[in-house]
C-alpha atoms as a PDB file:
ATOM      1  CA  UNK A   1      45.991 -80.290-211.617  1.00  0.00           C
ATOM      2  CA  UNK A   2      43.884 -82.981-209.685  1.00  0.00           C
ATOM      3  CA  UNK A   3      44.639 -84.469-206.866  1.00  0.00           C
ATOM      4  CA  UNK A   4      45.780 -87.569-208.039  1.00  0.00           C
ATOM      5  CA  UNK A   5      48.304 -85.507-210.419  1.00  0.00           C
ATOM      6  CA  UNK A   6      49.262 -84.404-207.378  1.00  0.00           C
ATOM      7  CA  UNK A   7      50.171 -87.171-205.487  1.00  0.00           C
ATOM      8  CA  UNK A   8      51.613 -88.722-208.446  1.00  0.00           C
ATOM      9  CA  UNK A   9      54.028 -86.194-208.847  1.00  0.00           C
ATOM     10  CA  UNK A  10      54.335 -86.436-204.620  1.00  0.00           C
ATOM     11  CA  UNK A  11      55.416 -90.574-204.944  1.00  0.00           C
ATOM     12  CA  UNK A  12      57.254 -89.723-208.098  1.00  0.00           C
ATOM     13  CA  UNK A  13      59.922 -87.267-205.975  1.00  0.00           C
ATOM     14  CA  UNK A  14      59.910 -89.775-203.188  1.00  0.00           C
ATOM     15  CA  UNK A  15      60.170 -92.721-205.096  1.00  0.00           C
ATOM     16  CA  UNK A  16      63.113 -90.898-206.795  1.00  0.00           C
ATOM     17  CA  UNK A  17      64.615 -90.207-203.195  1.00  0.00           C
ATOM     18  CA  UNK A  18      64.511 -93.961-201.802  1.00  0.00           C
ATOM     19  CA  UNK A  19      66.969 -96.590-202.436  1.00  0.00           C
ATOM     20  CA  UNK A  20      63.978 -99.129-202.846  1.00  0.00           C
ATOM     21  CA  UNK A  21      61.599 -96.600-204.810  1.00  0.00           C
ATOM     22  CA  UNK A  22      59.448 -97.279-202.134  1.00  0.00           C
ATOM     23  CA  UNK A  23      57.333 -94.622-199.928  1.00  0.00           C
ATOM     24  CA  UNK A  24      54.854 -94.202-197.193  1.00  0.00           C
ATOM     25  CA  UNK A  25      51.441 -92.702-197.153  1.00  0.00           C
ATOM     26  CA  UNK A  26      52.839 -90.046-193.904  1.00  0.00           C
ATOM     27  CA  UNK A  27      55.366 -88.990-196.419  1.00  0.00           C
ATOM     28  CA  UNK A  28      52.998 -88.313-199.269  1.00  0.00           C
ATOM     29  CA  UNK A  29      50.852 -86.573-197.288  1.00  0.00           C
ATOM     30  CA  UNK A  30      54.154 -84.462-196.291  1.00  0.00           C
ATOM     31  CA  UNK A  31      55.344 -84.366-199.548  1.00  0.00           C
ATOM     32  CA  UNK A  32      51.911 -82.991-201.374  1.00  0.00           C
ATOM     33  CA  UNK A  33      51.625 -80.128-198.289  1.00  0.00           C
ATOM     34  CA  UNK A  34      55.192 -78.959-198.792  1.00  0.00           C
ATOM     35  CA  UNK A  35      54.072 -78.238-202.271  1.00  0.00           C
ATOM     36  CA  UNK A  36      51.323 -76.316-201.061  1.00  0.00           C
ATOM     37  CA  UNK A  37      48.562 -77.961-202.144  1.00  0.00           C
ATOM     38  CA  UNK A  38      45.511 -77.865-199.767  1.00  0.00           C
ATOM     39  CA  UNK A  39      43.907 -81.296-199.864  1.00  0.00           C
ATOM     40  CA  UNK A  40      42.393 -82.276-197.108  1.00  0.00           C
ATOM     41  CA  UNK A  41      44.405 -85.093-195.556  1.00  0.00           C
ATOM     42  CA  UNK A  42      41.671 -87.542-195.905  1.00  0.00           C
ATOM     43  CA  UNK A  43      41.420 -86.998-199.953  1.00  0.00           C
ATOM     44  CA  UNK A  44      45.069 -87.794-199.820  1.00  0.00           C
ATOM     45  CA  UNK A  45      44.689 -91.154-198.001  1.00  0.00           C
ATOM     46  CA  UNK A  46      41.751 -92.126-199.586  1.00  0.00           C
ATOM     47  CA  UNK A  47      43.476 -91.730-203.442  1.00  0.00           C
ATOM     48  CA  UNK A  48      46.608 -93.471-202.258  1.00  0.00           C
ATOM     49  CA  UNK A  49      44.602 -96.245-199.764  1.00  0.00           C
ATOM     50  CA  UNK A  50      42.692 -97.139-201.914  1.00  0.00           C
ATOM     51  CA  UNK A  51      41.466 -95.452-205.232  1.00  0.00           C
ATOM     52  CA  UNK A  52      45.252 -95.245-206.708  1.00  0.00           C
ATOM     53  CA  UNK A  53      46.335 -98.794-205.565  1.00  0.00           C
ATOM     54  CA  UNK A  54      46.140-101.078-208.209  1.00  0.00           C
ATOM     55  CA  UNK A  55      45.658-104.299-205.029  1.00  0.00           C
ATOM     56  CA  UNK A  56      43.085-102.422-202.882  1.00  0.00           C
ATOM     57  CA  UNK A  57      39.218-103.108-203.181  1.00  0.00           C
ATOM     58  CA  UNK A  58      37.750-101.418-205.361  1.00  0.00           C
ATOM     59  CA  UNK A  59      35.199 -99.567-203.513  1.00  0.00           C
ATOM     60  CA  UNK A  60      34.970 -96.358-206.029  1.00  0.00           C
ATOM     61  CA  UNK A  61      33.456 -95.808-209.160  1.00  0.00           C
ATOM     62  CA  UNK A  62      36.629 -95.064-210.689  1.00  0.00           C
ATOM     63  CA  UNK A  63      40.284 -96.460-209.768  1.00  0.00           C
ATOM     64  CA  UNK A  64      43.680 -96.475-211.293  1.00  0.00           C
ATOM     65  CA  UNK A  65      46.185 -98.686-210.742  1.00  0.00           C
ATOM     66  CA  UNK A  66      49.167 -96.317-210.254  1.00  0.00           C
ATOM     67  CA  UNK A  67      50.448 -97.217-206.833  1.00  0.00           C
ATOM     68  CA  UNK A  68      50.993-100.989-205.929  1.00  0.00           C
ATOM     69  CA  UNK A  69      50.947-101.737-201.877  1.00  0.00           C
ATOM     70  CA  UNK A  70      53.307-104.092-200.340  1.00  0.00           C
ATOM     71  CA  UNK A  71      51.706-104.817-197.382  1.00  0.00           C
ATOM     72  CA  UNK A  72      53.828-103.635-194.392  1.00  0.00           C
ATOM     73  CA  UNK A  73      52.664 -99.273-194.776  1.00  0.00           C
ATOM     74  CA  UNK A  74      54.512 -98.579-198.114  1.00  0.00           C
ATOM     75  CA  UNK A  75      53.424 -98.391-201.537  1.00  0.00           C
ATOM     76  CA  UNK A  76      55.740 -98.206-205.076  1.00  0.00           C
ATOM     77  CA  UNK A  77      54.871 -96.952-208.087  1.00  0.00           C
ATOM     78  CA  UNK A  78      52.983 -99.619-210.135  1.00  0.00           C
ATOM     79  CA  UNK A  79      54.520 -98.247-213.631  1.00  0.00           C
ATOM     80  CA  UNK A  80      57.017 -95.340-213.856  1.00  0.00           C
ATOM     81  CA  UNK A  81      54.932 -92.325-214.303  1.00  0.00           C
END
């Protein structure tokens, strides 16, 4: 698995725990250590800052558009994944 499987599967499980399907990068970064992968934390906030987030600059040779940020720290899944 990459790391952006990873963290997919991370907002996924949180997304399925909030009333709002919404979820913070400190609890993805939780979430994907308690699972016991080893990323370094700033791999995880760069994929879900910016190279996952479908409304962040794109500032990487390659992007997805999987997480959507609302502007006030939390992030959604852009499609059910």
């Amino acid at each position: 698995m990459t790391a952006r499987d990873d963290i997919l599967a991370a907002a996924n499980r949180l997304a399925n725990r909030s009333s709002d399907r919404t979820f913070t990068l400190a609890e993805v970064i939780t979430d994907v250590r308690r699972s016991g992968r080893r990323y370094a934390e700033s791999t995880i906030r760069t994929h879900v800052t910016s190279r996952m987030c479908a409304n962040a600059p794109n500032h990487h040779a390659v992007t997805y558009d999987d997480l959507y940020s609302l502007g006030d720290g939390r992030y959604r899944l852009n499609r059910e994944s």
